[in-house]
N, C-alpha and C. Protein backbone atom coordinates (compact mmCIF):
# COMPACT_ATOMS: atom_id res chain seq x y z
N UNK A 1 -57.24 38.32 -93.52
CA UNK A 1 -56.38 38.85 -92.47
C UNK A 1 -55.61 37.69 -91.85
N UNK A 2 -54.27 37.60 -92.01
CA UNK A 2 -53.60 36.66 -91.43
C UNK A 2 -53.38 36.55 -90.11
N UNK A 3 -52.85 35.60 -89.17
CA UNK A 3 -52.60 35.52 -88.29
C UNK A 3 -50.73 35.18 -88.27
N UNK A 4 -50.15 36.73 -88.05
CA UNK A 4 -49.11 36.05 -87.90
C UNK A 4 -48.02 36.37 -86.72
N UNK A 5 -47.19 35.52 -86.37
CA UNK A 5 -46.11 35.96 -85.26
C UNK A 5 -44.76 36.13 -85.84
N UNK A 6 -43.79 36.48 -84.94
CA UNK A 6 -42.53 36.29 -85.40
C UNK A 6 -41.39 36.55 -84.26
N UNK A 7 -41.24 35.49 -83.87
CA UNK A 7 -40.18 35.38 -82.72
C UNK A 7 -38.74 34.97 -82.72
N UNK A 8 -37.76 34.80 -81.74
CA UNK A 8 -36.59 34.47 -82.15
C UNK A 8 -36.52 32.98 -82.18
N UNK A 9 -36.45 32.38 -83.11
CA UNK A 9 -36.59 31.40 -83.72
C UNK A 9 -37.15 30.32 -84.49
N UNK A 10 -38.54 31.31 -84.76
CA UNK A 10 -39.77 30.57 -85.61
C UNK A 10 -40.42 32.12 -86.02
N UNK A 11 -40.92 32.00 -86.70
CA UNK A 11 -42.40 32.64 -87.19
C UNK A 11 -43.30 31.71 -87.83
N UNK A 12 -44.82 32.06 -87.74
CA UNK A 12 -45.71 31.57 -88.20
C UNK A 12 -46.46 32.71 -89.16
N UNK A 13 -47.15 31.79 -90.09
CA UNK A 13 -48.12 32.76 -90.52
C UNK A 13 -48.98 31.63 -90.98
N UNK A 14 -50.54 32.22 -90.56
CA UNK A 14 -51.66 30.88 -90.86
C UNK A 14 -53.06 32.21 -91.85
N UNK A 15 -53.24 31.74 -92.92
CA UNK A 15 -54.02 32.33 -93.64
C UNK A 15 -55.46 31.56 -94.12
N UNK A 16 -56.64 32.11 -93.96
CA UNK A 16 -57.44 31.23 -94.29
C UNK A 16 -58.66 32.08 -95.22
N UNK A 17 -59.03 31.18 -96.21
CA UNK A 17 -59.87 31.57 -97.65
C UNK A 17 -60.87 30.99 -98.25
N UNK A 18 -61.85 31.16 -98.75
CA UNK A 18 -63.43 30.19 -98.95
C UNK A 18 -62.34 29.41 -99.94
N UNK A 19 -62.97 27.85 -100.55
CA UNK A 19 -62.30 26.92 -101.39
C UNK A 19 -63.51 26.85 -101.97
N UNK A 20 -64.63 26.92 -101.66
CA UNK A 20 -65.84 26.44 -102.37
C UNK A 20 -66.86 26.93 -101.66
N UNK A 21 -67.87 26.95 -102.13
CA UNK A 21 -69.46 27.76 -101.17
C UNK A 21 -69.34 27.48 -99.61
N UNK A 22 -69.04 26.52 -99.08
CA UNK A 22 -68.83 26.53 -97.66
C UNK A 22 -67.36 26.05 -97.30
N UNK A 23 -66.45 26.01 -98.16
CA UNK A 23 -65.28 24.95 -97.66
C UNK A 23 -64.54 26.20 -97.60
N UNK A 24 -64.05 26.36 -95.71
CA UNK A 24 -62.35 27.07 -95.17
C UNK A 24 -61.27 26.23 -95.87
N UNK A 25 -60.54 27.04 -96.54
CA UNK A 25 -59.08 26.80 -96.26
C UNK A 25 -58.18 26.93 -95.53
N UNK A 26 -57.61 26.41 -94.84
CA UNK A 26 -56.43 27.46 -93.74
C UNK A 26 -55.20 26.90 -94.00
N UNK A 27 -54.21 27.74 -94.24
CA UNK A 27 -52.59 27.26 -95.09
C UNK A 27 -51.91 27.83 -93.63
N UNK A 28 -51.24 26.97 -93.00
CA UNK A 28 -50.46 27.03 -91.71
C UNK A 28 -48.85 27.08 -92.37
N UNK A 29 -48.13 28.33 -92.07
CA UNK A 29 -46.82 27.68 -92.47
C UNK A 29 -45.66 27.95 -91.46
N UNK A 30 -44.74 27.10 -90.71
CA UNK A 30 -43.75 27.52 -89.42
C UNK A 30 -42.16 27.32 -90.21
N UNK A 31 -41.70 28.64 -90.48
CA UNK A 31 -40.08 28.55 -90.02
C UNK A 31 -39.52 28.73 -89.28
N UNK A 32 -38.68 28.16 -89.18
CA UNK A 32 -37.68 28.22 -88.10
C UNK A 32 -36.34 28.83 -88.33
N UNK A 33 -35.74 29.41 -87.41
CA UNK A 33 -34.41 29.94 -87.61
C UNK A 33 -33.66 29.31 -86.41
N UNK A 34 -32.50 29.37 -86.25
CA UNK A 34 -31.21 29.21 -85.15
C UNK A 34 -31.91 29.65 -83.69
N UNK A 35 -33.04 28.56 -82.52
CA UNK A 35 -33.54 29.26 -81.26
C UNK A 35 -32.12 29.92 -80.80
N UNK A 36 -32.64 30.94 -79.77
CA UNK A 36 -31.52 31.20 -78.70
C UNK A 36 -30.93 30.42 -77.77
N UNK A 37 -29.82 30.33 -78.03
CA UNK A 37 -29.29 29.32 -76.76
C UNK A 37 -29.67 29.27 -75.58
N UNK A 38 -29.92 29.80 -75.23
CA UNK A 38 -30.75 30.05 -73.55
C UNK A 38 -31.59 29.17 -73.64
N UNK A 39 -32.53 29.14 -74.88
CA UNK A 39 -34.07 28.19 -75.02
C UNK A 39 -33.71 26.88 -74.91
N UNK A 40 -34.72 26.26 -73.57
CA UNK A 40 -34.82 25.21 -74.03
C UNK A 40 -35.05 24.78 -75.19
N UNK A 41 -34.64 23.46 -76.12
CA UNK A 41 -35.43 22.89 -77.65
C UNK A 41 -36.76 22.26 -76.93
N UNK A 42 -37.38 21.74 -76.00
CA UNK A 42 -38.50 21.25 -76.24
C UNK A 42 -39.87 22.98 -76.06
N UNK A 43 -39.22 23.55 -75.03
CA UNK A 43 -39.53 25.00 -74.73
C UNK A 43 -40.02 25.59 -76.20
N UNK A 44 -38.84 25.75 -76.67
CA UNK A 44 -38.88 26.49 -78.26
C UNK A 44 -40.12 25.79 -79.29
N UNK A 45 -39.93 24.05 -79.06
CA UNK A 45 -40.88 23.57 -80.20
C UNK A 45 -42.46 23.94 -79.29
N UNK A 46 -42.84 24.10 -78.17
CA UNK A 46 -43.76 24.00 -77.88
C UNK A 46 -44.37 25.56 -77.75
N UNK A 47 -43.96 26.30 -78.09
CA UNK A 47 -44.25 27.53 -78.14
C UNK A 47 -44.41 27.74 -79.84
N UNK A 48 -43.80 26.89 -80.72
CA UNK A 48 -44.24 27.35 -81.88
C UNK A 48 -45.14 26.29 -82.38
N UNK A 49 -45.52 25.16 -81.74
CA UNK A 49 -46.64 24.68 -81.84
C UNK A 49 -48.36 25.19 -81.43
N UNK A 50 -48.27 25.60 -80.29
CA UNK A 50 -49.07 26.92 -79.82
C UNK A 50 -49.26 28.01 -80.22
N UNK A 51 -48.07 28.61 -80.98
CA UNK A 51 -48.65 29.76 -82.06
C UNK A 51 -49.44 29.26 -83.19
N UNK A 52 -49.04 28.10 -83.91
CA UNK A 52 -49.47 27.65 -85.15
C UNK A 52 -50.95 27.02 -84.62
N UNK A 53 -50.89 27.05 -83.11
CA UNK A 53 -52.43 26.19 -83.16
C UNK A 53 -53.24 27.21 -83.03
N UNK A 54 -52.78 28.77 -82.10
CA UNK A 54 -53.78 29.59 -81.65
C UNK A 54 -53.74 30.06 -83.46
N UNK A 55 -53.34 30.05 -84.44
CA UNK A 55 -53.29 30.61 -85.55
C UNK A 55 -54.59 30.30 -86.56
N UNK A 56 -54.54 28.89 -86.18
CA UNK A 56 -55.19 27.72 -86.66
C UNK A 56 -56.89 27.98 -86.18
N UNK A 57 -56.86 28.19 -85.03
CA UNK A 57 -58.07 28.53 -84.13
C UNK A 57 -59.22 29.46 -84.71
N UNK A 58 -57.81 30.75 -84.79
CA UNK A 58 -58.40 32.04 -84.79
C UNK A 58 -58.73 31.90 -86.41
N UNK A 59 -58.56 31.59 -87.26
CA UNK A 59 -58.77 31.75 -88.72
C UNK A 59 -60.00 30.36 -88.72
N UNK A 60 -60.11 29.08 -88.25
CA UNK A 60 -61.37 28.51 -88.09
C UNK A 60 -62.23 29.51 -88.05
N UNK A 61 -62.88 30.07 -86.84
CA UNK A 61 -63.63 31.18 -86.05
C UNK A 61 -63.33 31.99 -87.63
N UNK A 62 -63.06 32.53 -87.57
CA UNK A 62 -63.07 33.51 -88.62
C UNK A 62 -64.53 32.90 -89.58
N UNK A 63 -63.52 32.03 -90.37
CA UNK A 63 -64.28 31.34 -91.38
C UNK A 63 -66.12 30.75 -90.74
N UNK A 64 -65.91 30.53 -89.81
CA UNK A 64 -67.38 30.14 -88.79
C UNK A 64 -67.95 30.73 -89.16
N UNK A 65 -67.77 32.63 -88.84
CA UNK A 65 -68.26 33.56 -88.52
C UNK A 65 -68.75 34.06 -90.04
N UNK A 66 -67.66 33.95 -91.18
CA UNK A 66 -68.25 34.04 -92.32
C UNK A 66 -68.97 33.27 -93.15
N UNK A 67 -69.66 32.09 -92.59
CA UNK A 67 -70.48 31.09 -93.41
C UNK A 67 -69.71 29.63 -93.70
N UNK A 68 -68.61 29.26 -93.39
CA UNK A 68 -67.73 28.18 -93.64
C UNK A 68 -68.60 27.11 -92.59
N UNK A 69 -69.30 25.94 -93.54
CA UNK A 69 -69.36 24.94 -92.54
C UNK A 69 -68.71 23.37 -92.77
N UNK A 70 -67.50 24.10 -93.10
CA UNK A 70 -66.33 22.51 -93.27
C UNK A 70 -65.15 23.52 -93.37
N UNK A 71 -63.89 22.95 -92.87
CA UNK A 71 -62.57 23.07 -93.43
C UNK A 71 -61.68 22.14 -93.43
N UNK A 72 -60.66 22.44 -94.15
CA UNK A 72 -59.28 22.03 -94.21
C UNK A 72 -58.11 22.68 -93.51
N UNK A 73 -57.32 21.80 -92.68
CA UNK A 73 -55.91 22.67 -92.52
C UNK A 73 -54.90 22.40 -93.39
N UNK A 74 -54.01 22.46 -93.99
CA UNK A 74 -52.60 22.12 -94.50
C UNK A 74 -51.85 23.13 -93.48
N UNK A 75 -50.33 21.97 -93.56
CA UNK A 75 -49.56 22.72 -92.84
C UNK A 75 -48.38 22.55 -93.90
N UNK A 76 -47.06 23.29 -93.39
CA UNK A 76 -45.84 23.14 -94.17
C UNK A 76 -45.51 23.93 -92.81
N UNK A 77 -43.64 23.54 -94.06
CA UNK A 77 -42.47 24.28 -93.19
C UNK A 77 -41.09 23.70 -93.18
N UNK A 78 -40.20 24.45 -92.75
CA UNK A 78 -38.87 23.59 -93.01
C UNK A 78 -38.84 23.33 -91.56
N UNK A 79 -40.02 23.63 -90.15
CA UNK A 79 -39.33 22.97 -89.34
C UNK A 79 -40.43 21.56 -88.33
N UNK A 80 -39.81 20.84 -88.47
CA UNK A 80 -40.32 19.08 -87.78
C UNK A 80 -41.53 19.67 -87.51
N UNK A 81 -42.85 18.88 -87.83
CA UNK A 81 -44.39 19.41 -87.49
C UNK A 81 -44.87 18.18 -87.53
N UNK A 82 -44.15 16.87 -87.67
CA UNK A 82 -44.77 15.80 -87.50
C UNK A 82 -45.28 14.98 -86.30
N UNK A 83 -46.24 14.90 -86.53
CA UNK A 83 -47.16 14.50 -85.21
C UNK A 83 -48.02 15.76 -84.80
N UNK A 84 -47.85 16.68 -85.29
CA UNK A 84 -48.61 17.70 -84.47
C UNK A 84 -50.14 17.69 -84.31
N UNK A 85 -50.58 17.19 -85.62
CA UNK A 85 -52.27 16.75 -85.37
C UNK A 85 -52.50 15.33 -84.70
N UNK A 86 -51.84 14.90 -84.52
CA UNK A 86 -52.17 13.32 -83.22
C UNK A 86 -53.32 13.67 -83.13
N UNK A 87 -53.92 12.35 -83.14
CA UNK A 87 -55.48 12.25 -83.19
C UNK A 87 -56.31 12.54 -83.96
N UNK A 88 -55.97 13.47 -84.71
CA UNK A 88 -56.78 13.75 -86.23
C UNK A 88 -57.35 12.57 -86.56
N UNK A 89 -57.23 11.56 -86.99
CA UNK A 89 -57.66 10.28 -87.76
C UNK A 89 -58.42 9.93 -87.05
N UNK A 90 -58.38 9.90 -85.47
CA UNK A 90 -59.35 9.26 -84.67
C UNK A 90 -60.26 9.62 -84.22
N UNK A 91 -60.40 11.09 -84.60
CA UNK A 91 -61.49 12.33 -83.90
C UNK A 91 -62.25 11.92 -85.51
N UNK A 92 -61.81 12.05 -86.36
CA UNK A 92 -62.56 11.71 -87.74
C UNK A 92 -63.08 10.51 -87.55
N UNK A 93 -62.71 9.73 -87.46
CA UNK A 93 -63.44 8.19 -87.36
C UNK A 93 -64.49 8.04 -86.93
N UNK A 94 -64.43 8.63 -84.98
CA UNK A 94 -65.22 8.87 -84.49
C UNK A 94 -66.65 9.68 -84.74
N UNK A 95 -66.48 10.36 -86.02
CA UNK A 95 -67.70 10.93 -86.66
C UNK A 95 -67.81 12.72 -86.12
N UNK A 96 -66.74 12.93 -85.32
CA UNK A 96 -66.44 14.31 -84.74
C UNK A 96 -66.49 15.12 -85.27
N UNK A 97 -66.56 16.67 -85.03
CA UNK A 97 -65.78 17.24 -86.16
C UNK A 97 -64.09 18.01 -85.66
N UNK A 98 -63.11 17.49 -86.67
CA UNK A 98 -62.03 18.66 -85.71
C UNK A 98 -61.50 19.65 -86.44
């Protein structure tokens, strides 16, 4: 069951699937279309960062709930997503889990 939105100027859709006896997959993907002029651009990116994270969330939990005790995220998209996991590397280091 996907998690998906679709607003004026992005949609998301985040899908997640066993990879192996305990390993989540979750495939995050954000397009973007032309925001509304009215929208702020930082407004617009931060609302479709927040969909893709509550997306991200809710399909973790999922996978929790069905026996997953590791995952992966991948993301894509044609629109800018770089930086969005900041801190990833350092929550890993740290021996965390994120």
């Amino acid at each position: 069951m996907a998690y998906i939105c679709d607003r004026p100027g992005f949609s998301v859709r985040v899908e997640g699937e066993f990879a192996g006896d305990d390993l989540w997959l979750i495939r995050g993907h954000l397009t973007s279309r032309p925001a509304p002029q009215d929208v702020d651009p930082q407004l617009f990116e931060a609302e479709a960062r927040l969909e893709l994270t509550m997306g991200i969330v809710r399909e973790a939990l999922r996978g929790r709930d069905l026996g997953a005790r590791h995952l992966h995220v991948a993301l894509d998209g044609d629109h800018r997503i770089e930086g969005f996991l900041l801190g990833l590397e350092s929550t890993r280091a740290s021996g965390h889990a994120a």
